[in-house]
Protein backbone atom coordinates (compact mmCIF):
# COMPACT_ATOMS: atom_id res chain seq x y z
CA UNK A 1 32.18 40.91 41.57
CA UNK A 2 34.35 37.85 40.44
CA UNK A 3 35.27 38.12 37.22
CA UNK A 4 34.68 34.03 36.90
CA UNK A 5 31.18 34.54 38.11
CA UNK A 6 30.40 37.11 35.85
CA UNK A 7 31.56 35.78 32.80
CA UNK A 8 29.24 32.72 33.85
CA UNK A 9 26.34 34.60 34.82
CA UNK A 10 26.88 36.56 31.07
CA UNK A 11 27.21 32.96 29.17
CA UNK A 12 23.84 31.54 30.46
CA UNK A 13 22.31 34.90 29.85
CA UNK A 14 23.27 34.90 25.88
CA UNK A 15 22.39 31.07 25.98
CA UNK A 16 18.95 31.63 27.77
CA UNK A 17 17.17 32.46 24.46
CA UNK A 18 18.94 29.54 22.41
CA UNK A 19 17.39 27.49 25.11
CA UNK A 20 14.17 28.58 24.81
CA UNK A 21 14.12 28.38 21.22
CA UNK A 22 15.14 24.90 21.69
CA UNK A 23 12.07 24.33 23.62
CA UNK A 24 9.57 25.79 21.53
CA UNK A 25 11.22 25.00 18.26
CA UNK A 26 7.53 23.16 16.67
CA UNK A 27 8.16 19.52 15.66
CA UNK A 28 6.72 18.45 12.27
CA UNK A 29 3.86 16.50 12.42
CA UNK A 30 2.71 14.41 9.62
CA UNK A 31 -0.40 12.46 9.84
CA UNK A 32 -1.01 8.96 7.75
CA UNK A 33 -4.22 7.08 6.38
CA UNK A 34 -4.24 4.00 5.17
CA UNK A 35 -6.31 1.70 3.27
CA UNK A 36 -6.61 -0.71 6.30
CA UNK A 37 -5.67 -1.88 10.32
CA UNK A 38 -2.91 -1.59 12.11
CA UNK A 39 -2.12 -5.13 11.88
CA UNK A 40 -2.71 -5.41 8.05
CA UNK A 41 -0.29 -2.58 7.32
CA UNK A 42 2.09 -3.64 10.18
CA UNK A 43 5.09 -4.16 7.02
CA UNK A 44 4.20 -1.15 5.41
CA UNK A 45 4.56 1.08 8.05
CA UNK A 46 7.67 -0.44 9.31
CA UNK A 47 9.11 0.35 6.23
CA UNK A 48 7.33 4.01 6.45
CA UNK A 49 9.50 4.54 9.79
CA UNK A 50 12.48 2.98 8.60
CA UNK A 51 12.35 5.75 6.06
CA UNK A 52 12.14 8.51 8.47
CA UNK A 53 15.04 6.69 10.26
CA UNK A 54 17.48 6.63 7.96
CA UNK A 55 16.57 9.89 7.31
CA UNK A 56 17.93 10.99 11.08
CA UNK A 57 14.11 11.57 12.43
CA UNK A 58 13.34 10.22 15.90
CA UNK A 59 9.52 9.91 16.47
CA UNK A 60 8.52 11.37 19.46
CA UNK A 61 10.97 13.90 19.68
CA UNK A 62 12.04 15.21 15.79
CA UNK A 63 8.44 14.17 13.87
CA UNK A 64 5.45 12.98 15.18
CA UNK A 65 3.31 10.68 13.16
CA UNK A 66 -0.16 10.48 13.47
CA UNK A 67 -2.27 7.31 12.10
CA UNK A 68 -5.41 6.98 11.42
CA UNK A 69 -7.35 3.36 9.12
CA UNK A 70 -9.83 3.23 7.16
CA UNK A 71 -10.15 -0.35 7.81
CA UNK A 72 -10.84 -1.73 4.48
CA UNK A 73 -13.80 0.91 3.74
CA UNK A 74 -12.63 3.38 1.03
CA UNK A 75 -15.98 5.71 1.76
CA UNK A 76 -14.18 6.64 5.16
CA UNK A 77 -11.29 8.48 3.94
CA UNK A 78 -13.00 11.67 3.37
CA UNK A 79 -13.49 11.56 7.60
CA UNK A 80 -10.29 10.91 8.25
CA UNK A 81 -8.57 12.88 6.14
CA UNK A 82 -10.52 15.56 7.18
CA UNK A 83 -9.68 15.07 11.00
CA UNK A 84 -5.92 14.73 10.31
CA UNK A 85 -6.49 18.44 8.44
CA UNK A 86 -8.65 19.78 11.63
CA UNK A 87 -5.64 18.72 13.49
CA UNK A 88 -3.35 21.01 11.55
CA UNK A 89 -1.00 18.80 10.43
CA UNK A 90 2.02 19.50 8.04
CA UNK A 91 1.76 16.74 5.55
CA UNK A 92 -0.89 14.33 4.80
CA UNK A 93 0.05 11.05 3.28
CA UNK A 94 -2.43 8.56 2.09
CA UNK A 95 -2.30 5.02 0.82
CA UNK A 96 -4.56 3.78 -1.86
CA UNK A 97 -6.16 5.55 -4.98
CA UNK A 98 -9.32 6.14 -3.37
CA UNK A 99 -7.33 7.62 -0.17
CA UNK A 100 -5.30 9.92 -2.65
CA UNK A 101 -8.58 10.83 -4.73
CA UNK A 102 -10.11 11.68 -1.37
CA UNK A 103 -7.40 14.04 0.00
CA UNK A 104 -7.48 15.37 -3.61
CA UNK A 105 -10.97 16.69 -2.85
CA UNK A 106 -10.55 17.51 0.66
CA UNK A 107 -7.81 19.51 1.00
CA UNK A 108 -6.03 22.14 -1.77
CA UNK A 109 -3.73 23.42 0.95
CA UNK A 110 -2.22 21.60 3.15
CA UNK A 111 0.65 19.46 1.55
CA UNK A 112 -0.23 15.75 0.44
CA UNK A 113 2.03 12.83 -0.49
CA UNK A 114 0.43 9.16 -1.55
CA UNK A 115 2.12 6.21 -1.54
CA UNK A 116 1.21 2.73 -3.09
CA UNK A 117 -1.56 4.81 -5.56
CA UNK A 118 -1.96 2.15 -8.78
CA UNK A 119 -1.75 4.05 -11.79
CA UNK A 120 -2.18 7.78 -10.12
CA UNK A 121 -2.28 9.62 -13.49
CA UNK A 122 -5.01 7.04 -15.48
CA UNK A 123 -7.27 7.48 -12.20
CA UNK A 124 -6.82 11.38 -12.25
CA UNK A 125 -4.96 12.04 -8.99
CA UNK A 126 -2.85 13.93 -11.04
CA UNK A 127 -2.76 15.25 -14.72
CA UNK A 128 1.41 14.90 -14.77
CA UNK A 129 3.94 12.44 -13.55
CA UNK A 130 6.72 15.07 -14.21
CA UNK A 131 5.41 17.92 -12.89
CA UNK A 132 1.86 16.80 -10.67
CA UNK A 133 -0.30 19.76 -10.20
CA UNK A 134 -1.51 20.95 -7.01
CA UNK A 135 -1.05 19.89 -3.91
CA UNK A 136 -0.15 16.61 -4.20
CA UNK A 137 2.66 13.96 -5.29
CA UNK A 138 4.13 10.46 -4.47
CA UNK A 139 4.33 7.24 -5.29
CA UNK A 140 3.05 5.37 -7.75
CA UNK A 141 2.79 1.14 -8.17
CA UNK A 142 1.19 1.13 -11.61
CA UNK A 143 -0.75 -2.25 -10.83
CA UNK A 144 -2.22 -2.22 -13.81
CA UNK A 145 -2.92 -4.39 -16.80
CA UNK A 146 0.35 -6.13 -17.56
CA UNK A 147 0.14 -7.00 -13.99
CA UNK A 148 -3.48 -8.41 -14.25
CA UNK A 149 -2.40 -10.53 -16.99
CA UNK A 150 0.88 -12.18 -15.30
CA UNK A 151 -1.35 -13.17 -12.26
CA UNK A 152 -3.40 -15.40 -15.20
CA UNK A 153 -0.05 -16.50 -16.67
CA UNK A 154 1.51 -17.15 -13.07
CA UNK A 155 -1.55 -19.29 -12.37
CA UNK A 156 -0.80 -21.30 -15.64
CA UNK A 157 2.94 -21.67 -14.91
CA UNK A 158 3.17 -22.81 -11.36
CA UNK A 159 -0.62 -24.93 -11.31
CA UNK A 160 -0.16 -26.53 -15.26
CA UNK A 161 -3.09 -29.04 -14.21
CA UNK A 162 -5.45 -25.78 -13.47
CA UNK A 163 -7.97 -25.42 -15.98
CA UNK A 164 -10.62 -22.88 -14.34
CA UNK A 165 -9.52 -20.05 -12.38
CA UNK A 166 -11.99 -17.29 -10.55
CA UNK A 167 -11.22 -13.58 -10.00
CA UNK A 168 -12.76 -10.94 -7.01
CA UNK A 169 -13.35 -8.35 -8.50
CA UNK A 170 -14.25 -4.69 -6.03
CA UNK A 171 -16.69 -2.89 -7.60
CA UNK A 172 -15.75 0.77 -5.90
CA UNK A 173 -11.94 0.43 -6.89
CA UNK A 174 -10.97 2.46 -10.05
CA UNK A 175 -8.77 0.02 -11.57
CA UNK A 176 -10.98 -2.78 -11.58
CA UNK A 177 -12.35 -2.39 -15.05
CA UNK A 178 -8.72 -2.47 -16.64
CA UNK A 179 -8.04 -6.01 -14.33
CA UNK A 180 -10.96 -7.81 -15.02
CA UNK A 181 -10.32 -7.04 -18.73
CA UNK A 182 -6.23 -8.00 -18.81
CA UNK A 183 -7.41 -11.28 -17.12
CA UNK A 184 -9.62 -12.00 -19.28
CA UNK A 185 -7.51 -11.44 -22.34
CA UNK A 186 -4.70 -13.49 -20.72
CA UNK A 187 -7.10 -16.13 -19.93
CA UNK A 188 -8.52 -16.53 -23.49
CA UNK A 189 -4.92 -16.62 -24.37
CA UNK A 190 -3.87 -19.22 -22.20
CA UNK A 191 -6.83 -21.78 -22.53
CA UNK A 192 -8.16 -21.07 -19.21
CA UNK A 193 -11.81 -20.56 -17.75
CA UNK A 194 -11.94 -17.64 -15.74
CA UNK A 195 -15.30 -16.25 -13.52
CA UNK A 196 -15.33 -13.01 -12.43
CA UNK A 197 -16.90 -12.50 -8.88
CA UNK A 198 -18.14 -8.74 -7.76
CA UNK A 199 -17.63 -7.80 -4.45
CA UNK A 200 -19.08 -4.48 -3.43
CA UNK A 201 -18.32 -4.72 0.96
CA UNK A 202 -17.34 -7.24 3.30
CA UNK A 203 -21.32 -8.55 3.10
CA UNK A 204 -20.94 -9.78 -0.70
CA UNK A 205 -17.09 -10.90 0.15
CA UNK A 206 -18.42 -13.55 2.43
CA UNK A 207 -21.16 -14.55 -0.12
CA UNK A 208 -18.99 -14.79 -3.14
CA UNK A 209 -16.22 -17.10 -1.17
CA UNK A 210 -19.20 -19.45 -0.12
CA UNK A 211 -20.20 -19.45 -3.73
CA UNK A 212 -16.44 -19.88 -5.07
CA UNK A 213 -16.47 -23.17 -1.93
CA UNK A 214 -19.51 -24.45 -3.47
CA UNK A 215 -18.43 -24.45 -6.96
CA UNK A 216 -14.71 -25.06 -6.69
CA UNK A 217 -12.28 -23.08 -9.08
CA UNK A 218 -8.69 -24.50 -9.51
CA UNK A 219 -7.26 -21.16 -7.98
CA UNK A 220 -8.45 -17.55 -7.36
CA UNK A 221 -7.24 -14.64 -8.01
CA UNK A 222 -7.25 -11.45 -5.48
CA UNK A 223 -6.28 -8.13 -6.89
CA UNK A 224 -5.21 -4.57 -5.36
CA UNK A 225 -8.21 -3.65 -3.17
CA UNK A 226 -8.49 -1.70 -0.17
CA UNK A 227 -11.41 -4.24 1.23
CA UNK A 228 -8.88 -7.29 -0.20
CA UNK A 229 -5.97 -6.13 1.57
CA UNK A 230 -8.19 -5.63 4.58
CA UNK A 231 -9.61 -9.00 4.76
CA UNK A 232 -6.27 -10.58 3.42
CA UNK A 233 -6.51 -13.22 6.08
CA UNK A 234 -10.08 -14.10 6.34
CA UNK A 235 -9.80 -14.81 2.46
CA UNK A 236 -6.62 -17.20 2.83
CA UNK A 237 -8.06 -18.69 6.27
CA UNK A 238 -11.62 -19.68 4.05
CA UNK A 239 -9.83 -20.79 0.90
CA UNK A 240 -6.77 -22.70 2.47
CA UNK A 241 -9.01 -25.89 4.29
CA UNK A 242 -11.12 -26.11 0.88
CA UNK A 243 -8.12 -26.78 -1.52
CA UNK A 244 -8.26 -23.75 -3.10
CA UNK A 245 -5.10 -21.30 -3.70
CA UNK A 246 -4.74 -17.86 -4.50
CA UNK A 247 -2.46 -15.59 -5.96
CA UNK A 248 -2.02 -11.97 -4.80
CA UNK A 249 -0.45 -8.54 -6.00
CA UNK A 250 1.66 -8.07 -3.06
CA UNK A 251 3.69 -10.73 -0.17
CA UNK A 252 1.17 -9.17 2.61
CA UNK A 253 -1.05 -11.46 1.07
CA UNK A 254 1.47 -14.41 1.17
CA UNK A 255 2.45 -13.69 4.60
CA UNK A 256 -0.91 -14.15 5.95
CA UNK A 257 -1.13 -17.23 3.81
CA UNK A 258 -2.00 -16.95 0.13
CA UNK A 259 0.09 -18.73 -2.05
CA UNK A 260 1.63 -16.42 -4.20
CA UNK A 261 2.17 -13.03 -5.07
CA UNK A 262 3.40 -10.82 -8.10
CA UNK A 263 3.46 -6.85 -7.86
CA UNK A 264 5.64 -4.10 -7.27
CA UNK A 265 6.80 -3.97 -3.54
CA UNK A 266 3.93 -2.20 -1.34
CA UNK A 267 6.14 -1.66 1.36
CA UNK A 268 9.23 0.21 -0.49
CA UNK A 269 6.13 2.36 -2.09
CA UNK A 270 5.51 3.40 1.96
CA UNK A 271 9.77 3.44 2.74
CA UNK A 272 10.27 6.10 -0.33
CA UNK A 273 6.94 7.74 0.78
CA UNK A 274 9.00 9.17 3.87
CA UNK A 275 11.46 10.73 1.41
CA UNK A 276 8.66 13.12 0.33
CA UNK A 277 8.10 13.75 3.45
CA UNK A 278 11.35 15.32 4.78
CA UNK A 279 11.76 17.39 1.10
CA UNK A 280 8.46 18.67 1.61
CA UNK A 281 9.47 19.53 5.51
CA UNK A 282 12.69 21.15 4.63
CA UNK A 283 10.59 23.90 2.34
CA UNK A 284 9.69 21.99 -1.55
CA UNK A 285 6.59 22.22 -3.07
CA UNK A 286 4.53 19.02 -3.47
CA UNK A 287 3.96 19.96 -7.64
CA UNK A 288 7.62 21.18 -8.01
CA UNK A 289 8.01 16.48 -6.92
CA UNK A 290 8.08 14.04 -9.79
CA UNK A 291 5.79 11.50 -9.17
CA UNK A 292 8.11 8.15 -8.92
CA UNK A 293 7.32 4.86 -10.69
CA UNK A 294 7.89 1.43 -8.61
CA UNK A 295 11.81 -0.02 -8.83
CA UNK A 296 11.47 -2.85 -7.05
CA UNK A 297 8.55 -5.96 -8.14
CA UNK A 298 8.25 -9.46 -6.19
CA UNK A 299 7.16 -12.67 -6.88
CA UNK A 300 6.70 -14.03 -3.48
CA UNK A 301 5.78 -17.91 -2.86
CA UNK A 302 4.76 -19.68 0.12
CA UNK A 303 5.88 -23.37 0.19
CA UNK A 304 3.75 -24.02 3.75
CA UNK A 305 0.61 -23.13 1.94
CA UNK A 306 1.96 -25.15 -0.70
CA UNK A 307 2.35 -28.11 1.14
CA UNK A 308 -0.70 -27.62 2.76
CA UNK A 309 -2.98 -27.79 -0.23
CA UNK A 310 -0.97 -30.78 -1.44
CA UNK A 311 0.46 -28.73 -4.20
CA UNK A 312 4.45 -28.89 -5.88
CA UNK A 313 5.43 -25.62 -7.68
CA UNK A 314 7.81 -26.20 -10.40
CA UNK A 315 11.56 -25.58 -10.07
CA UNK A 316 11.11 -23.60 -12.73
CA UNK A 317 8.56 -21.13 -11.59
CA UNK A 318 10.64 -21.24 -7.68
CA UNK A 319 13.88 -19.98 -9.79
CA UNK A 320 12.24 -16.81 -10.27
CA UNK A 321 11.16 -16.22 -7.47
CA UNK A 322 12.21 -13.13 -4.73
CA UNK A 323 11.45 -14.88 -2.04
CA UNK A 324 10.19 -18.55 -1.09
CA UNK A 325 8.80 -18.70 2.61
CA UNK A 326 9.52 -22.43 3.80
């Protein structure tokens, strides 16, 4: 025989195995639910991606991620979750504190990591930043009281002429207690009026803004929320024609047309989320993960809206802020 064509035949022999390891090697698949739609989320899980990019994953052909939304109704994580977990997927990730409270009592197995989870160890997602027990770790916004209480003060500082403000307030989210009473606390400090309006589902949400129409507040203020974040749009679409402008934790809400916003970033909460990810991929354990505070907080304004409602902000309160959308 040729030596030439031996030598060949013997290479692709030795390499036939490497090939079909190649082949069958199992690509990680990680499956994602969030608090609300597709288009709602559309900057958060850009920024969940760009993660993974940097990272050197290509979707599709090194990680596949599955989504899945609860569309602004906390009560159907438990489903979803569930579904993802019926799927056998490697890591769950979850957006919210009801989402990460949900996968806390769904699943004890399979690897979790939550991302943009206000205050994760006050609502008992885990008992230890440091050390997180369990099965799951993350990310953690910590939109809690001081945050409550600058959305008051922010109202007071860019609308001086505002004397009465209103606040939604979602019944079903854990932190809601600890906002209504910073705000209120802020708003006795500050000399304002401030009405508290309960919305339980999309049903009351509609009632409450035709009640906050009728009766006129000088601003309102919309809080972290699944159902909020959700119906972002249809809040700022009502409020905007009748005068009214509100102020936000996050710049979703700005870009869809509220008038401000003051939080940590949402969307760098979902970017760092993907950094849990590939550590828990390449073999760490989800308890052995520190759960990490925000690093990066926005106040976001939108001059259009602005100028739509007939409304100047002061130079002052524009200096300050992270981003002005013109």
């Amino acid at each position: 025989m040729d030596r030439r064509r031996f030598v060949a035949g013997s290479v692709a022999l030795l390499a036939a195995p490497l090939v079909a390891h190649a082949q069958t090697r199992k690509i990680p698949r990680v499956g994602i639910v969030d608090a609300t739609s597709p288009t709602a989320a559309r900057q958060n899980m850009d920024a969940f991606r760009a993660g993974f990019r940097e990272l050197g994953y290509i979707e599709g052909q090194t990680l596949v991620i599955e989504e899945r939304w609860a569309e602004g109704r906390p009560e159907r994580f438990g489903e979803l979750i569930a579904e993802l977990l019926r799927s056998k997927v490697d890591v769950l990730v979850v957006s919210s504190a009801p989402g990460a409270k949900a996968a806390k009592d769904t699943s004890t197995t399979t690897p979790v990591v939550f991302v943009a989870v206000a205050d994760p160890l006050g609502n008992g997602v885990v008992s230890s930043l440091a050390r997180p027990d369990g099965n799951l770790t993350g990310t953690s916004l910590i939109i809690g009281e001081q945050f409550a209480g600058k959305w008051v003060e922010l109202v007071k500082d860019a609308l001086p002429l505002v004397s009465n403000v209103a606040a939604l307030a979602d019944s079903d989210h854990p932190m809601t207690r600890k906002y209504v009473k910073a705000m209120e606390a802020a708003a006795r400090t500050l000399g304002l009026k401030l009405r508290i309006f309960e919305v339980r589902d999309v049903a009351s949400l509609e009632s409450v803004l035709s009640m906050i129409a009728k009766a006129p507040s000088g601003a309102l203020i919309v809080p972290a929320s699944p159902l909020f974040g959700f119906h972002r749009k249809r809040i700022a679409d009502f409020l905007l024609p009748r005068g009214i402008p509100t102020i936000g934790h996050d710049r979703s809400l700005v870009m869809d047309g509220m008038l401000m916003s003051y939080g940590p970033s949402i969307a760098d909460s979902f970017y760092r989320g993907a950094t849990y990810v590939d550590k828990i991929l390449k073999g760490a354990k989800p308890a052995d993960l520190p759960v990490e505070q925000p690093t990066k907080f926005e106040l976001v304004i939108n001059l259009k809206t602005a100028k739509a409602l007939g409304l100047t902000i002061p130079p002052s309160v524009l200096a300050r802020a992270d981003q002005v959308i013109e």
